[in-house]
PDB file of N, CA and C in Angstrom:
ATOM      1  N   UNK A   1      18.852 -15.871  -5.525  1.00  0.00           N
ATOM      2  CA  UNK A   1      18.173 -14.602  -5.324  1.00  0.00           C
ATOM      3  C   UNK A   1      18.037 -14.375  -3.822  1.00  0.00           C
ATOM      4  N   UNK A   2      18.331 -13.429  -3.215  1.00  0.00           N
ATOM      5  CA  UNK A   2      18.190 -12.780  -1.889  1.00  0.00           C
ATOM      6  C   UNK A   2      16.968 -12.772  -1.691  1.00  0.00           C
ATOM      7  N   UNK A   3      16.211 -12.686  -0.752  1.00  0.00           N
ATOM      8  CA  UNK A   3      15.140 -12.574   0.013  1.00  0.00           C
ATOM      9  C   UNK A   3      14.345 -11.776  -0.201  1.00  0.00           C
ATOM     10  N   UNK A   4      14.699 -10.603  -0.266  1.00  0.00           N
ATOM     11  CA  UNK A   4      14.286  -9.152  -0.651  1.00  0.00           C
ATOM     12  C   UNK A   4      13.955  -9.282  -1.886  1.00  0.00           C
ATOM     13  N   UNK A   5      14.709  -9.862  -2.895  1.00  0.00           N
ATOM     14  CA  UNK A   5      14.858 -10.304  -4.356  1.00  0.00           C
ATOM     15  C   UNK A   5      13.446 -11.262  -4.410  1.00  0.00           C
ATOM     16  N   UNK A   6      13.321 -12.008  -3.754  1.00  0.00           N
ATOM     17  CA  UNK A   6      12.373 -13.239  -4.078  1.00  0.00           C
ATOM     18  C   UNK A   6      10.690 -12.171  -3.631  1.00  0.00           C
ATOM     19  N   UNK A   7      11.065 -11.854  -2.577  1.00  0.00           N
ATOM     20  CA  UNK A   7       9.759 -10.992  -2.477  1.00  0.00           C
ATOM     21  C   UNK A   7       9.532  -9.701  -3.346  1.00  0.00           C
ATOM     22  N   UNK A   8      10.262  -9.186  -3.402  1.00  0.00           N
ATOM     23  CA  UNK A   8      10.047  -7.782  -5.185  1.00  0.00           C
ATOM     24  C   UNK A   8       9.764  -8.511  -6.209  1.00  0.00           C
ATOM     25  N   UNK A   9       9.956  -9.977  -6.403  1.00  0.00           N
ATOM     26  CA  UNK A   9       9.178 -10.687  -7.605  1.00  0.00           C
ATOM     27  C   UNK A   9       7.843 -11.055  -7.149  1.00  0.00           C
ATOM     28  N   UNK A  10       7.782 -11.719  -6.674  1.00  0.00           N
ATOM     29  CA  UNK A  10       6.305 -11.911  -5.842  1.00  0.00           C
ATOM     30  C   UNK A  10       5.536 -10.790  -6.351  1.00  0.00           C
ATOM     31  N   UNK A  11       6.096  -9.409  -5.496  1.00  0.00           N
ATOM     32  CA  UNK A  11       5.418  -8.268  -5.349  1.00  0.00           C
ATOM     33  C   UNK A  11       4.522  -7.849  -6.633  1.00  0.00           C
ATOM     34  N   UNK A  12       5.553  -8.035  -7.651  1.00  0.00           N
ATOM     35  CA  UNK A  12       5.289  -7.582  -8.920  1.00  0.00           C
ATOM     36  C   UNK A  12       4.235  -8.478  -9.902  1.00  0.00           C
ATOM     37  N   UNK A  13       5.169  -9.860  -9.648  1.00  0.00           N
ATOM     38  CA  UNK A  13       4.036 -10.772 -10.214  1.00  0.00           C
ATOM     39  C   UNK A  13       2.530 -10.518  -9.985  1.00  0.00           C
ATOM     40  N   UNK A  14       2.323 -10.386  -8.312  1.00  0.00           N
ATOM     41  CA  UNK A  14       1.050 -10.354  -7.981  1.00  0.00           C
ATOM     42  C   UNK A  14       0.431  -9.449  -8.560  1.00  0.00           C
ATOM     43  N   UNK A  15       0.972  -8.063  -8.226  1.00  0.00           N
ATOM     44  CA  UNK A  15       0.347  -6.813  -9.212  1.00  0.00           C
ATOM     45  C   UNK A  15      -0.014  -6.602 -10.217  1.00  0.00           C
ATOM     46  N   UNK A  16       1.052  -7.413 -11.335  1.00  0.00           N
ATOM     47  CA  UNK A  16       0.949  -7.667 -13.119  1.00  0.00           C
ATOM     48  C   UNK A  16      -0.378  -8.285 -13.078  1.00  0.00           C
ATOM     49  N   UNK A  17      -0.964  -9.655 -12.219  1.00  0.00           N
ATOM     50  CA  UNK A  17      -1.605 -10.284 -12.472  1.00  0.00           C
ATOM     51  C   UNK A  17      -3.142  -9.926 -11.901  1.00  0.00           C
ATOM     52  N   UNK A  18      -3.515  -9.411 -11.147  1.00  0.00           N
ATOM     53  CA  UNK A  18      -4.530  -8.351 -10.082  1.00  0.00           C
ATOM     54  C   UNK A  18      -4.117  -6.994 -10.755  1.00  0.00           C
ATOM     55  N   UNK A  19      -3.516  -6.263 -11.185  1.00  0.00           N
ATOM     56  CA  UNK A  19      -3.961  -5.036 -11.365  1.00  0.00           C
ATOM     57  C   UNK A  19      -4.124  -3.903 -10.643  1.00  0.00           C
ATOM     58  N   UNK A  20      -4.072  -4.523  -9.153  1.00  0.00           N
ATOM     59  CA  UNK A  20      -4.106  -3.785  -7.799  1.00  0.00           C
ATOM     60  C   UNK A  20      -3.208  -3.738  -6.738  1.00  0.00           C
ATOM     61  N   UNK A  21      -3.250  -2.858  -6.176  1.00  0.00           N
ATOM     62  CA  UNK A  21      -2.031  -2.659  -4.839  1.00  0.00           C
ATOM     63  C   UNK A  21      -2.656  -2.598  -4.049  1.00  0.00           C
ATOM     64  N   UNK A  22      -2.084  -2.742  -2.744  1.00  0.00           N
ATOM     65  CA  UNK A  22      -3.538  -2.407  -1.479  1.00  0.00           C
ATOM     66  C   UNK A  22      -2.805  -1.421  -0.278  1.00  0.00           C
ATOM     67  N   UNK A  23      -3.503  -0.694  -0.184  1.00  0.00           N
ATOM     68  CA  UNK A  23      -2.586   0.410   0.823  1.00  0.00           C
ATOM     69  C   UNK A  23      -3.961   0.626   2.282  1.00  0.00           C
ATOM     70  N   UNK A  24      -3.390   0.728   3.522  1.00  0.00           N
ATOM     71  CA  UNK A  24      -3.840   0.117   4.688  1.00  0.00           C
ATOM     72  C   UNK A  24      -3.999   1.771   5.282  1.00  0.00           C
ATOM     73  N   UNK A  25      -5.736   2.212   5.176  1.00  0.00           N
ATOM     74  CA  UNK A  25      -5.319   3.270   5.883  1.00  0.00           C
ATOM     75  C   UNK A  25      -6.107   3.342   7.262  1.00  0.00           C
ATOM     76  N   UNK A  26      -6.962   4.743   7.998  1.00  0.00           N
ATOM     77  CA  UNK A  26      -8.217   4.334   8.718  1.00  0.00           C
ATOM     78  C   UNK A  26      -7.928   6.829   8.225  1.00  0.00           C
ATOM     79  N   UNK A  27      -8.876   7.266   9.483  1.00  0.00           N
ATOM     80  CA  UNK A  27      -9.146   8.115   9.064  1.00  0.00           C
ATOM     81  C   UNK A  27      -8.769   9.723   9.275  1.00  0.00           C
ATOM     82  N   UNK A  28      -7.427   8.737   9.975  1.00  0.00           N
ATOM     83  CA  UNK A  28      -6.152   9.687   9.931  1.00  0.00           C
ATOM     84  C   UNK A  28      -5.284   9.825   8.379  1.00  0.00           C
ATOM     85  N   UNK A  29      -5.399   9.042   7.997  1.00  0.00           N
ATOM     86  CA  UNK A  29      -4.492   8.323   6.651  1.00  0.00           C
ATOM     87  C   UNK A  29      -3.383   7.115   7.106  1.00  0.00           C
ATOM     88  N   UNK A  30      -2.668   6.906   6.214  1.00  0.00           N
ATOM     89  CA  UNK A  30      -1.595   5.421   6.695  1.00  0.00           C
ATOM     90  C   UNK A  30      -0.834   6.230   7.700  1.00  0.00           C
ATOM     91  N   UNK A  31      -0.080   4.709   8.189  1.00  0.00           N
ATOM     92  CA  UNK A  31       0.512   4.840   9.388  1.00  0.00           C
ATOM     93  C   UNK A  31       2.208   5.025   9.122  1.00  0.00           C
ATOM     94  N   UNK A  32       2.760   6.364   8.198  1.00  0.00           N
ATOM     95  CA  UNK A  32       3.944   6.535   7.950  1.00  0.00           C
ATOM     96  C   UNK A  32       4.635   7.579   8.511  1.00  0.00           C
ATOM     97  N   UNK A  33       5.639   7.347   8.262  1.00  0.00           N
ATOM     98  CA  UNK A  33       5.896   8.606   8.663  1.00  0.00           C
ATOM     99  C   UNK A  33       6.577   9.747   7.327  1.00  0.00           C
ATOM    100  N   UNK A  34       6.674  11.120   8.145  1.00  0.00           N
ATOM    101  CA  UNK A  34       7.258  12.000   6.959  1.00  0.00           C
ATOM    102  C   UNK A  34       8.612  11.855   6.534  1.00  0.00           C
ATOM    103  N   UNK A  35       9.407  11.610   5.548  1.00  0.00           N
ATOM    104  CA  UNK A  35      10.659  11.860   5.337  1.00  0.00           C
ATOM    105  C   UNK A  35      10.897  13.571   5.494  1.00  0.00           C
ATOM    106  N   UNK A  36      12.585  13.254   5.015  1.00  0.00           N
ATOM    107  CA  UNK A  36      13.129  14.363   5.764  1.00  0.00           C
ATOM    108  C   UNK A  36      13.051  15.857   4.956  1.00  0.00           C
ATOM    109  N   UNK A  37      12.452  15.438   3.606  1.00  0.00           N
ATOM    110  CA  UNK A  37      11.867  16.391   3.296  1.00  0.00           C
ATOM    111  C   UNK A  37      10.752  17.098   2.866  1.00  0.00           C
ATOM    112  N   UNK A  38      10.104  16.076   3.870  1.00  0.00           N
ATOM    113  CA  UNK A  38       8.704  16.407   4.225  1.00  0.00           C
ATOM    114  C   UNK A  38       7.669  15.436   3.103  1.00  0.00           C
ATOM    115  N   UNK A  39       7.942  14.735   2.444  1.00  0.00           N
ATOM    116  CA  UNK A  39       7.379  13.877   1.422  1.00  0.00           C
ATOM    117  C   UNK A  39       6.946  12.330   2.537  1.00  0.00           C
ATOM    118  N   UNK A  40       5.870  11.741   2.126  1.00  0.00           N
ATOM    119  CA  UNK A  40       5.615  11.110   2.760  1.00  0.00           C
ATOM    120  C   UNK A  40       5.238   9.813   1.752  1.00  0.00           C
ATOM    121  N   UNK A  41       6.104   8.282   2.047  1.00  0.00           N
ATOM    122  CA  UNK A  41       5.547   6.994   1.210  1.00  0.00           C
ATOM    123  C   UNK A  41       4.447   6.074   1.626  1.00  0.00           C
ATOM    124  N   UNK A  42       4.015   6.125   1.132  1.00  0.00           N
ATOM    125  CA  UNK A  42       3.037   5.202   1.351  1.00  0.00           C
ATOM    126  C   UNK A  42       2.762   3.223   1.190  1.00  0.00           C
ATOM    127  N   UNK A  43       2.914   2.555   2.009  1.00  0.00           N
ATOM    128  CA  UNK A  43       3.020   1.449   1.577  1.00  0.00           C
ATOM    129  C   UNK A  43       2.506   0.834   1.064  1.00  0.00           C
ATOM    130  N   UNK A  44       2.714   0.109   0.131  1.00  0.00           N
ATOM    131  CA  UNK A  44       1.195  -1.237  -0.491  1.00  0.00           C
ATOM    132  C   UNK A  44       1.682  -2.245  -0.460  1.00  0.00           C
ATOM    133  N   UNK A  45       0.591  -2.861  -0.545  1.00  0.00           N
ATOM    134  CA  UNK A  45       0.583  -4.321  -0.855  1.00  0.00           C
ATOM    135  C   UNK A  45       0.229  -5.000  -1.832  1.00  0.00           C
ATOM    136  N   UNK A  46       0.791  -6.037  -2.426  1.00  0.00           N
ATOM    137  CA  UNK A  46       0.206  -6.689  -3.434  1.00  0.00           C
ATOM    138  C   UNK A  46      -0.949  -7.769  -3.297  1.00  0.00           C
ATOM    139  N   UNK A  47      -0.953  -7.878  -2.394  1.00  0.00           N
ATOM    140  CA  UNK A  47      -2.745  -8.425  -2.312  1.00  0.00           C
ATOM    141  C   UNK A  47      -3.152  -8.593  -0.726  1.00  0.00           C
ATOM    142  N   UNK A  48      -4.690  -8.834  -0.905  1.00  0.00           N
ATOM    143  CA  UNK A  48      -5.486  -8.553   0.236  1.00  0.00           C
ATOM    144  C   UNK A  48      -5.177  -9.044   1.604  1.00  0.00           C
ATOM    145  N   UNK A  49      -4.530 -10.368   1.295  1.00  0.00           N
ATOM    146  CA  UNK A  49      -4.512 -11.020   3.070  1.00  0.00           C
ATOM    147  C   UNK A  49      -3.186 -10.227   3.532  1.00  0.00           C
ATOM    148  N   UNK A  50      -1.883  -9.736   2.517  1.00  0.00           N
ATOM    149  CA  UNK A  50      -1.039  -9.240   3.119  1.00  0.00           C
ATOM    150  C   UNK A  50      -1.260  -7.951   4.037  1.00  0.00           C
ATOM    151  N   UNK A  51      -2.091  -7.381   3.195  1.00  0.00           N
ATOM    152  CA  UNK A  51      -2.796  -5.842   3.717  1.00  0.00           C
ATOM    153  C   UNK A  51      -3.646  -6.274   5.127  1.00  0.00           C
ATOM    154  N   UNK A  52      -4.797  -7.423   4.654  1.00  0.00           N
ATOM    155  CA  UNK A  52      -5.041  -7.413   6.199  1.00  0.00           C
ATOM    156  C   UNK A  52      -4.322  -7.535   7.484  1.00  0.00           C
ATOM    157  N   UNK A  53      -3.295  -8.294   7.155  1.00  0.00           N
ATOM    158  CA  UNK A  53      -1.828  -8.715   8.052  1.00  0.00           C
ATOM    159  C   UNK A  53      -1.322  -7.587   8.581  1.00  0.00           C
ATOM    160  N   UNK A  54      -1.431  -6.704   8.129  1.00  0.00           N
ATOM    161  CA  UNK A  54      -0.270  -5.195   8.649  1.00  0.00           C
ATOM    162  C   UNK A  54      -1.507  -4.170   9.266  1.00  0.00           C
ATOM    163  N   UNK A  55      -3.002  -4.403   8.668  1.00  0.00           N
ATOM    164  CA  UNK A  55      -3.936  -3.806   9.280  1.00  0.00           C
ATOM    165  C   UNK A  55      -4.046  -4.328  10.695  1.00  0.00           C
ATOM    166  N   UNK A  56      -4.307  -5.265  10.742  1.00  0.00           N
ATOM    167  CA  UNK A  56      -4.427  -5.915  12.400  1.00  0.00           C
ATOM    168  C   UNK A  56      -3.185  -5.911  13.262  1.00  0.00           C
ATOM    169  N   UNK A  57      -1.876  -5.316  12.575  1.00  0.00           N
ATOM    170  CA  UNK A  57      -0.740  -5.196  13.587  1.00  0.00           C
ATOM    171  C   UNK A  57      -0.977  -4.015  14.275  1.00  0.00           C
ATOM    172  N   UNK A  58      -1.504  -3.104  13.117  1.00  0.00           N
ATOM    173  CA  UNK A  58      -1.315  -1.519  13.304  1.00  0.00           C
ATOM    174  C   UNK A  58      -2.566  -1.377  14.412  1.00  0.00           C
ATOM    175  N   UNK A  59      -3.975  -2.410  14.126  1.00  0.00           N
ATOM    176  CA  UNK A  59      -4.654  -2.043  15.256  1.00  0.00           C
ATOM    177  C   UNK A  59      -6.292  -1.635  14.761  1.00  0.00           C
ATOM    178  N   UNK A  60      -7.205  -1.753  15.375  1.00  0.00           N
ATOM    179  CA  UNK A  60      -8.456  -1.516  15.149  1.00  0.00           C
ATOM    180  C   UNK A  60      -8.435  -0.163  14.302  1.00  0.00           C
ATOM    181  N   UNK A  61      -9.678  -0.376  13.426  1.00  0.00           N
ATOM    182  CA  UNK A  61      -9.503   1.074  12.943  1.00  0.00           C
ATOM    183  C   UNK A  61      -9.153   1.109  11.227  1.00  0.00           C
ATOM    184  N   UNK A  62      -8.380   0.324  11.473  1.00  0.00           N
ATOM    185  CA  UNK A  62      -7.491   0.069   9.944  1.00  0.00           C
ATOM    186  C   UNK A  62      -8.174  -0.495   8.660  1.00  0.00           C
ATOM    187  N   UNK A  63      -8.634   0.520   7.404  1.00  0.00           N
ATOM    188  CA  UNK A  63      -9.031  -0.476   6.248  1.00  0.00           C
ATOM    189  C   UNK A  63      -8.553  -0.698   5.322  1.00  0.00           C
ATOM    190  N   UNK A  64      -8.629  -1.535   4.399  1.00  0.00           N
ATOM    191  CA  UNK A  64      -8.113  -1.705   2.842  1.00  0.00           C
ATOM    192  C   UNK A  64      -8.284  -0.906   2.085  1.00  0.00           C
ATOM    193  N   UNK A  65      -7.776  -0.310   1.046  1.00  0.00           N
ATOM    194  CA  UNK A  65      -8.169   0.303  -0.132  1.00  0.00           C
ATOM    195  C   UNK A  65      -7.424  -0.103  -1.280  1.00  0.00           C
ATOM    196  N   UNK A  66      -8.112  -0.833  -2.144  1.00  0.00           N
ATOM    197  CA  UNK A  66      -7.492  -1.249  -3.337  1.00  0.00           C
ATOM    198  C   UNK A  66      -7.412  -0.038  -4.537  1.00  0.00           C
ATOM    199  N   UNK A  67      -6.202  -0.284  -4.858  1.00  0.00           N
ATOM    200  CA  UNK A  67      -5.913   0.352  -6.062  1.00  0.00           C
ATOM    201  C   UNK A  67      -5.395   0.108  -6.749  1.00  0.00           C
ATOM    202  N   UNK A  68      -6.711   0.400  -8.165  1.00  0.00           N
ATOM    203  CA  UNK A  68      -5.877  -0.105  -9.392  1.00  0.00           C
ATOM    204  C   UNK A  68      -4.433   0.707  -9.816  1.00  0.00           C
ATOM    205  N   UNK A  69      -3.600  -1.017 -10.562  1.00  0.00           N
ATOM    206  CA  UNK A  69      -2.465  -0.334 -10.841  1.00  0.00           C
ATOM    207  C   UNK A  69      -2.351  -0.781 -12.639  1.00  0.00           C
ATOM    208  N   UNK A  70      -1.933   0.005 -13.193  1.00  0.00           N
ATOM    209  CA  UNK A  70      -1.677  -0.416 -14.842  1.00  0.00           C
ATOM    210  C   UNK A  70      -0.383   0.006 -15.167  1.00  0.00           C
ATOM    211  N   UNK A  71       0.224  -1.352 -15.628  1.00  0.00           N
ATOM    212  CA  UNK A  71       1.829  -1.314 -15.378  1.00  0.00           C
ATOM    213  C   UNK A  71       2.182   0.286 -16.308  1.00  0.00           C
ATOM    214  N   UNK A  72       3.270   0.875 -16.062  1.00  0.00           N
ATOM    215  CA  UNK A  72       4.109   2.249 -16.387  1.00  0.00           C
ATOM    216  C   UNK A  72       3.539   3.511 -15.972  1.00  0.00           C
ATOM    217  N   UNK A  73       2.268   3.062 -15.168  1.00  0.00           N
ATOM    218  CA  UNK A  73       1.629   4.113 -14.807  1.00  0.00           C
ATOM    219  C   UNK A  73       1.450   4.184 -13.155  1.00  0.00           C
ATOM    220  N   UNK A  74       1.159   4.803 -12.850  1.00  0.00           N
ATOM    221  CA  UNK A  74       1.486   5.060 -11.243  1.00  0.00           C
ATOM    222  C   UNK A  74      -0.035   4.766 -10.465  1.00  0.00           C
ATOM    223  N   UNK A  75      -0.035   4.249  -9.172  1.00  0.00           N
ATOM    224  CA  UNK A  75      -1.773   3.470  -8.683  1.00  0.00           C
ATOM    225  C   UNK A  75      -2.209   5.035  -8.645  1.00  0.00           C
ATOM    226  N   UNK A  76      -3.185   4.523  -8.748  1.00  0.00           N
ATOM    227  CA  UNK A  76      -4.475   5.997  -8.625  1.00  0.00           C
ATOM    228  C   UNK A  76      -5.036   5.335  -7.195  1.00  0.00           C
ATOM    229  N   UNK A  77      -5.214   6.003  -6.052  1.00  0.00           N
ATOM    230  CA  UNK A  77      -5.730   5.656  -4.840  1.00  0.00           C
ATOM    231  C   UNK A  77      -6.068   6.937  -4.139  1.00  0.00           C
ATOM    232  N   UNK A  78      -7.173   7.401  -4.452  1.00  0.00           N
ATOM    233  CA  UNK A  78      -7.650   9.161  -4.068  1.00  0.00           C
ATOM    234  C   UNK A  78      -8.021   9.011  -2.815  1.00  0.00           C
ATOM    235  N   UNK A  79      -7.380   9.658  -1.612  1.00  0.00           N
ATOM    236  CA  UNK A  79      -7.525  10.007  -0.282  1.00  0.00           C
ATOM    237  C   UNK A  79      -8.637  11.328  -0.090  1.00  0.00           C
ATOM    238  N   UNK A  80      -9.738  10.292   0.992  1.00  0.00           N
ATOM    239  CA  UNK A  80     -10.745  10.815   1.202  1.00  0.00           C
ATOM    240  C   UNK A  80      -9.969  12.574   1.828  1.00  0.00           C
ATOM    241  N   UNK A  81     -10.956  13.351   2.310  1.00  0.00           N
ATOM    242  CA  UNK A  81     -10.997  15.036   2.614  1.00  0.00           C
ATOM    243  C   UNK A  81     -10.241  14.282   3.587  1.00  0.00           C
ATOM    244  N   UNK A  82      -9.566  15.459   3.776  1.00  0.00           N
ATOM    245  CA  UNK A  82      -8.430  15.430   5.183  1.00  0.00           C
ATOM    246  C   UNK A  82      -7.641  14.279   5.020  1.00  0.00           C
ATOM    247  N   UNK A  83      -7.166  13.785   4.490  1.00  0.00           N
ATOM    248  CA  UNK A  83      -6.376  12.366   4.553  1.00  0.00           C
ATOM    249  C   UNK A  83      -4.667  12.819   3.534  1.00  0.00           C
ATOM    250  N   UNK A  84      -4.748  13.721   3.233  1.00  0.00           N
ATOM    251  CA  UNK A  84      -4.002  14.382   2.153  1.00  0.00           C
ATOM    252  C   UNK A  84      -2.525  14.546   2.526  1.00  0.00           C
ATOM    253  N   UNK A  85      -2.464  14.735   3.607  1.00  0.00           N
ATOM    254  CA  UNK A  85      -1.206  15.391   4.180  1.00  0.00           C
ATOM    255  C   UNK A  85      -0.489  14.776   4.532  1.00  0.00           C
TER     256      UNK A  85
END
């Protein structure tokens, strides 16, 4: 299994087993950018220390937000006012 391969299992395992994703924002929203047609992804994580890991790259400011995930269904993670865009 490729690398990429070994970590998309990980990814998933962790999630199946937690229930949660963790997406890294502060009170701009995450730190992505827009694709090219204007849609924007959002990253997660499958658990907490990874999320803290990419919070402290990105820089003071940065928090966790867990969200539940229930497999075939998509995370529910509601972005506070203004965070939308």
């Amino acid at each position: 299994m490729s690398q990429s391969g070994s970590q998309a299992a990980a990814f998933f395992r962790d999630v199946r087993q937690s229930g949660v994703v963790w997406l890294v924002r502060d009170d701009d929203g995450s730190p992505t950018h827009l694709s090219a047609d204007g849609t924007r992804s959002l990253p997660f994580w499958s658990t907490s220390p990874r999320a803290k890991r990419a919070a402290k790259i990105w820089g003071a400011g940065f928090a966790l937000s867990p969200c539940p995930w229930t497999p075939g269904a998509v995370a529910y993670c509601p972005m506070p006012p203004g965070m939308d865009s």
